[in-house]
C-alpha atoms as a PDB file:
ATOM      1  CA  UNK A   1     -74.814   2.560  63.744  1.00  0.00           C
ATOM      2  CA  UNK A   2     -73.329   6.030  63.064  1.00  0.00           C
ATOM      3  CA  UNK A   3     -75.649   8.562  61.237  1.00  0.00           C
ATOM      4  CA  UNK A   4     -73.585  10.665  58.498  1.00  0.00           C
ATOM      5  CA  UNK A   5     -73.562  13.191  61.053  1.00  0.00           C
ATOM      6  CA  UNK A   6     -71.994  11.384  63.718  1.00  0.00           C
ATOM      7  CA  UNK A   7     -69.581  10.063  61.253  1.00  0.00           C
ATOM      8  CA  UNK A   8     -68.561  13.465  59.999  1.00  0.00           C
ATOM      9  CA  UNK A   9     -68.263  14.545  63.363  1.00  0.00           C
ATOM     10  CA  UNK A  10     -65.954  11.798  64.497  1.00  0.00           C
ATOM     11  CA  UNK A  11     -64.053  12.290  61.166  1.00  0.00           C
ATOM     12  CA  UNK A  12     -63.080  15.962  62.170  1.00  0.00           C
ATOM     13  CA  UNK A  13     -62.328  14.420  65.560  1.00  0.00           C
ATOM     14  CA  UNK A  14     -59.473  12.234  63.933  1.00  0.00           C
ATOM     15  CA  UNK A  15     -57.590  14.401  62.224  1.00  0.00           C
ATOM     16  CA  UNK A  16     -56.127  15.866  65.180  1.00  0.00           C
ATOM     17  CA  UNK A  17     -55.038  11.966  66.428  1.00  0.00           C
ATOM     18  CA  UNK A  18     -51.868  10.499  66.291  1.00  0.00           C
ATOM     19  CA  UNK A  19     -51.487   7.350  65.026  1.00  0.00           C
ATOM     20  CA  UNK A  20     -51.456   4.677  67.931  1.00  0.00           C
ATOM     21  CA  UNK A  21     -51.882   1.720  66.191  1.00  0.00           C
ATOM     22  CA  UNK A  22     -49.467  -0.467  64.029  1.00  0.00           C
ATOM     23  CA  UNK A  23     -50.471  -3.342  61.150  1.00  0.00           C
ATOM     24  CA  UNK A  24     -47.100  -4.987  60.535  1.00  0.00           C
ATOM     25  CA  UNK A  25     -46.200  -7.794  58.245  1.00  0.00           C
ATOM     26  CA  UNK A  26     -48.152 -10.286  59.979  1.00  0.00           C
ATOM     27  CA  UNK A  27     -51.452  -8.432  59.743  1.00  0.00           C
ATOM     28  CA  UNK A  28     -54.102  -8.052  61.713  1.00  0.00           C
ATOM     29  CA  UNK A  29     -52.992 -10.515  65.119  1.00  0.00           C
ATOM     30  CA  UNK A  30     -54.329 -11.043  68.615  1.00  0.00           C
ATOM     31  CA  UNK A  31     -51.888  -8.554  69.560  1.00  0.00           C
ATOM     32  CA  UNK A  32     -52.739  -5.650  67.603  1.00  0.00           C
ATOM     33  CA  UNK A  33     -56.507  -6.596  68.114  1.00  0.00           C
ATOM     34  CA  UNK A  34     -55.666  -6.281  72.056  1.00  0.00           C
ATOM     35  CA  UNK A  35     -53.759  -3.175  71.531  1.00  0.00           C
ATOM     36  CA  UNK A  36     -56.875  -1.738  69.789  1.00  0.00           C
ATOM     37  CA  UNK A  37     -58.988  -2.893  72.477  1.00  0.00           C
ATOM     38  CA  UNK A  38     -57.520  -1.134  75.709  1.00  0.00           C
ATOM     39  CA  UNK A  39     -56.800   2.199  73.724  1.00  0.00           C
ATOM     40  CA  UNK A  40     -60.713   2.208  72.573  1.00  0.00           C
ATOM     41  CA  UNK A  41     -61.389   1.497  76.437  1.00  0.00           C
ATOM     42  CA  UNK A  42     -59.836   4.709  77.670  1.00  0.00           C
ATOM     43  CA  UNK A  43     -60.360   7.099  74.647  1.00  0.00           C
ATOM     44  CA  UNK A  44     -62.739   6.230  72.722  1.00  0.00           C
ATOM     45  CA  UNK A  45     -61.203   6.437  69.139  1.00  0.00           C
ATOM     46  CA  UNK A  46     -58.261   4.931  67.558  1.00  0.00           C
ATOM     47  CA  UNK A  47     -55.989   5.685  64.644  1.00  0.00           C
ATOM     48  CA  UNK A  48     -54.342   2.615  62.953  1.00  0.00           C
ATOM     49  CA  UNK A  49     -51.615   2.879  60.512  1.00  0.00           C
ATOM     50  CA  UNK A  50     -51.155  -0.036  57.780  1.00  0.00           C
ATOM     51  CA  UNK A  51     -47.232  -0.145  56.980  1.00  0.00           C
ATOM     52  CA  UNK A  52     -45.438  -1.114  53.985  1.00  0.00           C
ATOM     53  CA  UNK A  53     -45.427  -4.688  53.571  1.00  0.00           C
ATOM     54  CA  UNK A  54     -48.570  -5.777  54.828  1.00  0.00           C
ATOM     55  CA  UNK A  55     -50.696  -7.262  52.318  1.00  0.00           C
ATOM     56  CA  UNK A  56     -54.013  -6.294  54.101  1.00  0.00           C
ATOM     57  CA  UNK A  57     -55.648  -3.757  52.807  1.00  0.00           C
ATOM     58  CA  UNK A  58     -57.018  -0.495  55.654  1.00  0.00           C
ATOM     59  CA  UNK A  59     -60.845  -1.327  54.386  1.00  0.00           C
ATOM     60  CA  UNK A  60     -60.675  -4.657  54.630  1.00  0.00           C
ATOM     61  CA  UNK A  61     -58.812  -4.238  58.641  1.00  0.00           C
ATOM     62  CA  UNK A  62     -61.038  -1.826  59.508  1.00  0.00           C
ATOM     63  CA  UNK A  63     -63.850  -4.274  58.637  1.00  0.00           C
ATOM     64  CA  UNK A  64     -62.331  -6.770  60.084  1.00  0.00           C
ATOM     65  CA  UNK A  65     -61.263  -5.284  63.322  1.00  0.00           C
ATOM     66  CA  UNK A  66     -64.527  -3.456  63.964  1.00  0.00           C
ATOM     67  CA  UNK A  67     -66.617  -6.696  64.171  1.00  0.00           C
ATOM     68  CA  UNK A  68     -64.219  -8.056  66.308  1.00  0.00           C
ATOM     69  CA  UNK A  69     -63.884  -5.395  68.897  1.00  0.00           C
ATOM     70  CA  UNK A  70     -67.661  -3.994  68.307  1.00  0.00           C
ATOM     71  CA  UNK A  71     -66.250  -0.620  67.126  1.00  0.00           C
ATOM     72  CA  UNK A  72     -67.847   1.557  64.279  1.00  0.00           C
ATOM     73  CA  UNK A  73     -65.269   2.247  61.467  1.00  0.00           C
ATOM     74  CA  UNK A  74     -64.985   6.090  60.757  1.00  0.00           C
ATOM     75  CA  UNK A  75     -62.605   6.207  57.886  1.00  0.00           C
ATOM     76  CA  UNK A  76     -60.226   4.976  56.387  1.00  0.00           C
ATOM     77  CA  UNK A  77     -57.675   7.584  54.126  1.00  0.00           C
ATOM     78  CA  UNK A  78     -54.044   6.407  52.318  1.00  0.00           C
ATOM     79  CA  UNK A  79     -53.008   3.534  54.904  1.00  0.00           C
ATOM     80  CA  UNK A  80     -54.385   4.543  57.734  1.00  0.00           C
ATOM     81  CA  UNK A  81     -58.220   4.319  59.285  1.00  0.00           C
ATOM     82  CA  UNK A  82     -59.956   5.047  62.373  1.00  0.00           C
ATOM     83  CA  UNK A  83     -62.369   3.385  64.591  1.00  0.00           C
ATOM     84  CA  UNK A  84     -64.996   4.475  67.559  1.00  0.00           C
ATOM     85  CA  UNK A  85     -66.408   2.748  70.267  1.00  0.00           C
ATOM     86  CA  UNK A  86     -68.086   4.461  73.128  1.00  0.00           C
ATOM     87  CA  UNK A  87     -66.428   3.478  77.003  1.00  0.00           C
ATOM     88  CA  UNK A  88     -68.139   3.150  79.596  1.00  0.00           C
ATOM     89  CA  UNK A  89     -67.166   7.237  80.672  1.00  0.00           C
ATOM     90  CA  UNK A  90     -68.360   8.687  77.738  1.00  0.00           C
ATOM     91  CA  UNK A  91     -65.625  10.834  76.457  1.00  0.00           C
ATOM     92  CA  UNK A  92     -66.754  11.931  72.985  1.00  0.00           C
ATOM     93  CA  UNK A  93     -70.641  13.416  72.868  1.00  0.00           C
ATOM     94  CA  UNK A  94     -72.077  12.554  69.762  1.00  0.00           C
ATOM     95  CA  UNK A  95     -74.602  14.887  67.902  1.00  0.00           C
ATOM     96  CA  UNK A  96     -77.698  13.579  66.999  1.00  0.00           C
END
């Protein structure tokens, strides 16, 4: 679990990602799920971008894809939201 300060951290973190991360049409699949996976392996945090036609909303995939990959969700802002999980070569230091 973040604290507020980890989260606001992280936040300031994101805004300098690119989005790297696609929801289509078909929502939240294995595919995207994997894709979410192996970038979180190497760096830690991921930017995912909702686009037009999807019927899922960012809160609810956030949600949804953080208890799946057992990532913390960060934010979530317009139709896009980002997720953290530590690797196992720390990347990110976290204040406490």
């Amino acid at each position: 679990m973040l604290t507020g300060k980890q989260r606001s951290y992280l936040k300031s973190l994101a805004t300098e990602l690119d989005t790297t991360v696609y929801i289509g049409k078909a929502g939240l699949t294995d595919t995207v799920i994997k894709e979410m996976d192996d970038y979180l392996a190497v760096h830690e945090m991921v930017k995912v971008k909702i686009q037009e036609g999807s019927e899922i909303t960012p809160k609810d995939a956030a949600n949804q894809a953080a208890a799946k990959l057992g990532a913390e969700y960060v934010q979530a802002i317009g139709r896009r939201f980002v997720l953290y999980r530590p690797a196992r070569v720390i990347k990110i230091f976290l204040p406490k």
